[in-house]
Protein backbone atom coordinates (compact mmCIF):
# COMPACT_ATOMS: atom_id res chain seq x y z
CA UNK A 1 34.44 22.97 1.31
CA UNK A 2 30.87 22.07 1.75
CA UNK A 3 29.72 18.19 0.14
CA UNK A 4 26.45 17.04 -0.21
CA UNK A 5 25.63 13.42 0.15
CA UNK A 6 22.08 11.98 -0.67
CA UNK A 7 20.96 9.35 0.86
CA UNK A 8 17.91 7.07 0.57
CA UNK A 9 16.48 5.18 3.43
CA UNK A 10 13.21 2.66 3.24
CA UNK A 11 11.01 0.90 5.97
CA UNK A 12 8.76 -1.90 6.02
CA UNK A 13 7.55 -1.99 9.33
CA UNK A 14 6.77 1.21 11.44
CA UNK A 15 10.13 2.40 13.57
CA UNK A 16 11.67 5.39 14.29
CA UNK A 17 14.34 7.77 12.40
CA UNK A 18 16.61 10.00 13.99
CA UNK A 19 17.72 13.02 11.23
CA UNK A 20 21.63 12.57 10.82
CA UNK A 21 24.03 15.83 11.48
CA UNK A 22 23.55 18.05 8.35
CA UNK A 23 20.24 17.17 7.39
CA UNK A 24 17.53 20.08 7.52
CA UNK A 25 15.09 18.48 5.03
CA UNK A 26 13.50 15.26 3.97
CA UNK A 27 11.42 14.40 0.56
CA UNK A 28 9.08 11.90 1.82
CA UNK A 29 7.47 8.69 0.08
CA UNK A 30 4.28 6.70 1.46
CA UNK A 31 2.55 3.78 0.00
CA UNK A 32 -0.45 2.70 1.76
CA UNK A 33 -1.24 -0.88 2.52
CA UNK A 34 -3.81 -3.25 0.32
CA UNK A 35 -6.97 -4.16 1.82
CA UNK A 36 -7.92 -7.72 2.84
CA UNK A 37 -10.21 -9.96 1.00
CA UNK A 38 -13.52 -11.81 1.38
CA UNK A 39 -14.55 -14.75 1.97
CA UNK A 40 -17.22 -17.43 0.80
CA UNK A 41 -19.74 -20.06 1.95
CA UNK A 42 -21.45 -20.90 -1.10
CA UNK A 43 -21.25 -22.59 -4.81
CA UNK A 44 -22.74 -20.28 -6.57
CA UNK A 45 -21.15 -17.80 -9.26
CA UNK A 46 -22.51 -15.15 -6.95
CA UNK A 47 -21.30 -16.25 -3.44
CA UNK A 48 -17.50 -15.62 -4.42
CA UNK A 49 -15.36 -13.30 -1.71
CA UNK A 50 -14.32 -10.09 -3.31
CA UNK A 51 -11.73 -8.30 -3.13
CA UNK A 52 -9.42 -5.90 -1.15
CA UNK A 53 -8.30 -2.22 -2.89
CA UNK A 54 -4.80 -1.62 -3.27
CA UNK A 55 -2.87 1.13 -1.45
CA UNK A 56 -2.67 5.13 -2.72
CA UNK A 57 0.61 6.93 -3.04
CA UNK A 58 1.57 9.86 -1.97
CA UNK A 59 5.27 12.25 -1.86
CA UNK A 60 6.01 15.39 -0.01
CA UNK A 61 8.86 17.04 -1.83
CA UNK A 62 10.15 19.07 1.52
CA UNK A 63 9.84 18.14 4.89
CA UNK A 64 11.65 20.37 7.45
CA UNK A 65 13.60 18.41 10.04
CA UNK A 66 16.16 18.86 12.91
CA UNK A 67 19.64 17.04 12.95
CA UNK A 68 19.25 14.88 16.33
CA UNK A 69 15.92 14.88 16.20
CA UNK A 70 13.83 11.26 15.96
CA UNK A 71 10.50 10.83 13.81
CA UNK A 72 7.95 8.28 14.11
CA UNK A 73 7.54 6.12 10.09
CA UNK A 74 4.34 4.69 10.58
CA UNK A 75 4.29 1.85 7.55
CA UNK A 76 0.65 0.22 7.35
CA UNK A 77 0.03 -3.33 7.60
CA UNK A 78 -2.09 -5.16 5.03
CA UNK A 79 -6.34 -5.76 6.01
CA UNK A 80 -6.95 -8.78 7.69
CA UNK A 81 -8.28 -11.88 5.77
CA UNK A 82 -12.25 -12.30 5.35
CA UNK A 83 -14.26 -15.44 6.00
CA UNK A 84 -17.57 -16.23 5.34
CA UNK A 85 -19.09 -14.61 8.16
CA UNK A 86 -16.62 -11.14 8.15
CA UNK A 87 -15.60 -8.99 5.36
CA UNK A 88 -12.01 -8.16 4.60
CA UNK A 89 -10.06 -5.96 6.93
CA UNK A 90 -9.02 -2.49 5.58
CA UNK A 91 -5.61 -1.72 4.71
CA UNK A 92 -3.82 0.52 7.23
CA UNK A 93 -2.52 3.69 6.10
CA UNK A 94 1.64 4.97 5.88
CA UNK A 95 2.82 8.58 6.98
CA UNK A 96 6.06 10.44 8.48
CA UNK A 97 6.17 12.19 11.67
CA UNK A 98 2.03 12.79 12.19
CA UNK A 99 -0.86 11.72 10.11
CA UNK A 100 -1.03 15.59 9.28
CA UNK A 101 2.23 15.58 7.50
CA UNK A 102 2.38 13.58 4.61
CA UNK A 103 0.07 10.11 4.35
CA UNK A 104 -1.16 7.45 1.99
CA UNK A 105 -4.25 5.70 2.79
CA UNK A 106 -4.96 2.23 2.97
CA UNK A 107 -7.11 -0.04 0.51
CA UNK A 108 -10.66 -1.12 1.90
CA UNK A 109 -11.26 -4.70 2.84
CA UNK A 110 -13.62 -6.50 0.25
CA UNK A 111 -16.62 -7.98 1.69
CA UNK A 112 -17.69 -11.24 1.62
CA UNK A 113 -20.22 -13.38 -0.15
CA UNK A 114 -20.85 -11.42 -3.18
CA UNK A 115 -20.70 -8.43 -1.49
CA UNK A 116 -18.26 -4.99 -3.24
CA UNK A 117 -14.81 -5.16 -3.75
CA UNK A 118 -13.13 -3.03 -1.66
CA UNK A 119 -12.08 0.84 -3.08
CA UNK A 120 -8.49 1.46 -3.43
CA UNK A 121 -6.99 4.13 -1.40
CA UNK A 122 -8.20 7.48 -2.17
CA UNK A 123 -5.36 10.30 -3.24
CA UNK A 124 -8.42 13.16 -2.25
CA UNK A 125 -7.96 11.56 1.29
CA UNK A 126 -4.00 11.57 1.02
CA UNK A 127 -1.50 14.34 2.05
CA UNK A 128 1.19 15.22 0.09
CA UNK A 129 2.42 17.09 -3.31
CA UNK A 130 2.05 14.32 -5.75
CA UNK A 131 -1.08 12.11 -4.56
CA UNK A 132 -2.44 8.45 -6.09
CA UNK A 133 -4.92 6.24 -5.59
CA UNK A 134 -5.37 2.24 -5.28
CA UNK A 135 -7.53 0.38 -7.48
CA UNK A 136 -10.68 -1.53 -6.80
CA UNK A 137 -10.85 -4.75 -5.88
CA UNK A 138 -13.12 -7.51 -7.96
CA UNK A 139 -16.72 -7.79 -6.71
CA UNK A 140 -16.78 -11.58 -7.42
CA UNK A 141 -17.21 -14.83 -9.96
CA UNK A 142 -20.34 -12.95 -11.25
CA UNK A 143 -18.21 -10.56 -12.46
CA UNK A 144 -16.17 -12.95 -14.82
CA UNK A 145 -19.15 -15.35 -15.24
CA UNK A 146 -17.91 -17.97 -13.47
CA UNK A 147 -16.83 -19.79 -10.27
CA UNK A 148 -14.40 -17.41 -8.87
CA UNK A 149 -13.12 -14.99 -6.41
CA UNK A 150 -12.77 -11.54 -7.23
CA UNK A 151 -9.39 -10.01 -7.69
CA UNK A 152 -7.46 -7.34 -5.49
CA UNK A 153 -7.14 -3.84 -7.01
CA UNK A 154 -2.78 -2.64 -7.36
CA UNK A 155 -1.46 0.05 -5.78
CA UNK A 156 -0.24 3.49 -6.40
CA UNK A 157 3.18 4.25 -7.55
CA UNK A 158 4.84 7.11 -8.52
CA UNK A 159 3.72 6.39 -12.07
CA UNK A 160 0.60 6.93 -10.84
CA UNK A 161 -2.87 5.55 -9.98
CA UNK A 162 -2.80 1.51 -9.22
CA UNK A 163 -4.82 -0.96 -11.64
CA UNK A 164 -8.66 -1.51 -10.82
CA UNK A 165 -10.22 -5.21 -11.15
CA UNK A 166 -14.27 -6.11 -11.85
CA UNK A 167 -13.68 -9.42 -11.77
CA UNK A 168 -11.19 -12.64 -10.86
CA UNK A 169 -8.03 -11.32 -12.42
CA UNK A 170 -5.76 -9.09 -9.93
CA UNK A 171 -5.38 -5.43 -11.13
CA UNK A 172 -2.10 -4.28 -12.51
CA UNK A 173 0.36 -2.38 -10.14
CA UNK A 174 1.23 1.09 -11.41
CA UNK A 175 4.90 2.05 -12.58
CA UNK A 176 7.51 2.92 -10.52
CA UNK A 177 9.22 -0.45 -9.16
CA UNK A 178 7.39 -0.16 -5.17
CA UNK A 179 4.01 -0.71 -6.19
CA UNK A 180 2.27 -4.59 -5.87
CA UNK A 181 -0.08 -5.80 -7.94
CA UNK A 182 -3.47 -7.17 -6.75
CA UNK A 183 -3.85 -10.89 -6.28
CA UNK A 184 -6.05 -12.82 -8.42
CA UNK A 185 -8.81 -14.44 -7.07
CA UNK A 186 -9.32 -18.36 -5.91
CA UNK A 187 -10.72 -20.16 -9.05
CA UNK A 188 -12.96 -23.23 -8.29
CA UNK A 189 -12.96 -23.96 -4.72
CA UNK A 190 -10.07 -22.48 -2.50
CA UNK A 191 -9.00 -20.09 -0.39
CA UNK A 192 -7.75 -15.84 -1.70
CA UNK A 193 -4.64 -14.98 -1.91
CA UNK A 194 -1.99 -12.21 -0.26
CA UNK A 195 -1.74 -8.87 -2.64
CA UNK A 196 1.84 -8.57 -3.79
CA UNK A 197 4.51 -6.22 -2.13
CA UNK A 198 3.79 -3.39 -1.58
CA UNK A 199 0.22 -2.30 -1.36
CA UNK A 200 -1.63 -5.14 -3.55
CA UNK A 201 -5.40 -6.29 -2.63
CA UNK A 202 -5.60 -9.24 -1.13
CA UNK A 203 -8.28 -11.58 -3.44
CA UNK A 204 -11.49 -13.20 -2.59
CA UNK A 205 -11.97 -17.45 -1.91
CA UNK A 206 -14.53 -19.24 -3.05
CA UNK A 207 -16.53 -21.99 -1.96
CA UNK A 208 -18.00 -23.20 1.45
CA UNK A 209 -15.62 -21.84 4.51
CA UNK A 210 -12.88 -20.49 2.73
CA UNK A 211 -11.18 -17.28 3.29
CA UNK A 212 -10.13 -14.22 1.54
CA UNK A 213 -5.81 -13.32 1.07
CA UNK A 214 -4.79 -10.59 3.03
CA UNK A 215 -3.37 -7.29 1.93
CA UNK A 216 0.08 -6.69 1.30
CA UNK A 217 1.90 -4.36 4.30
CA UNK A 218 3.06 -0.73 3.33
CA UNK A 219 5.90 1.18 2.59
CA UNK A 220 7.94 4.59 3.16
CA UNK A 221 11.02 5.79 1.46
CA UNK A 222 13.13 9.17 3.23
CA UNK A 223 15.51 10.49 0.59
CA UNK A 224 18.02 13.31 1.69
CA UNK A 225 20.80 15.10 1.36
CA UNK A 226 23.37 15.73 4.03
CA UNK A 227 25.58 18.71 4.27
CA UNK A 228 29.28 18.12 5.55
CA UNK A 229 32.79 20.36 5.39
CA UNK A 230 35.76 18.73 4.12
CA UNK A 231 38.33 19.47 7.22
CA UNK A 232 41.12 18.27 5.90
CA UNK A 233 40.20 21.01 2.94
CA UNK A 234 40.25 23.81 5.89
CA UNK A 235 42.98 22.99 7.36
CA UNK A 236 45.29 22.76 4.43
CA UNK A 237 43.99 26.14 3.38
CA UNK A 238 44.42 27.48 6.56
């Protein structure tokens, strides 16, 4: 008698996965990672870092895949940290197998000095049946009328698309329990701060020398269903 057992596997950090015996098919999960922040060199409302966008979403229901066979997980890894001299890294993006399969893109770093927050990853540049996108990050203190950093945008969860930010406050992480939120931004003089798992902006610094947060890393989820025969079953029949 045939049994089906689901299972649900998740990564944080890109690997490999071999399919298991009985599995022909894979729904697939991606959450891109948050973009890095700005930083500052000023004291002025407007010299505040800004920043990063949080990481899209995006799920392909079916995924056709051979028992034995091994898969790449590519999970992205958060933008770099800004200073005053160079914006905010981009956030890396997450897929299964090849870019061309399924795929979340990263957040965009926010830039530094006053510069734009960084745009959350876009779902029109995702892959997948069920697409979201990250939220801004915060453009700066100017923003909130005062001496801040700007906040990082949330990401995308299956709830769908991830809070967006205009000033120090981080933006809200969409529903769904995978999803970070952004971080909020240095107030007074200091440095940003790291987005929250998964996917969160990092947020912008403020004040002479300091340096935007980083974005939080990626994530992928496999969930699947593996066919097996009971053999004991058989052979008591038989």
């Amino acid at each position: 008698m045939p049994h089906n057992n689901m299972s649900v596997q998740t990564f944080t950090t890109t690997t490999t996965w071999t399919a298991p015996a009985g599995v022909t098919s894979v729904q697939v999960e991606v959450w891109g990672a948050g973009g890095g922040a700005g930083g500052s060199n000023g004291s002025i409302p407007t010299s505040g870092g800004s920043g990063g966008g949080g990481g899209a979403y995006s799920k392909k229901n079916t995924i056709v895949v051979t028992p034995g066979n091994t898969y790449t997980v590519t999970v992205g890894t958060g933008g770099t940290a800004g200073t005053s001299s160079v914006n905010g890294g981009d956030g890396n993006d997450s897929w299964f197998s090849t870019s061309g399969t399924v795929l979340a893109k990263g957040g965009k770093g926010g830039q530094k000095n006053g510069g734009g927050g960084g745009a959350g990853g876009a779902s029109g540049s995702g892959i997948g049946d069920t697409v979201y996108s990250g939220g801004d990050g915060g453009i700066n203190g100017k923003d909130a009328g005062s001496y801040y950093g700007g906040g990082g945008g949330g990401a995308a969860d299956t709830g769908g698309n991830g809070g967006t930010t205009t000033g120090n406050g981080g933006g809200s992480a969409a529903s769904g329990g995978i999803a970070g939120a952004g971080a909020q931004g240095a107030q007074s003089s200091g440095n940003g701060s790291t987005g929250n798992n998964y996917g969160g902006g990092g947020s912008g610094s403020y004040g002479s020398g300091t340096s935007g947060g980083i974005g939080a890393g990626g994530y992928v989820r496999l969930t699947y269903t593996a066919s097996t025969t009971n053999a004991a079953f058989l052979l008591n029949f038989i």
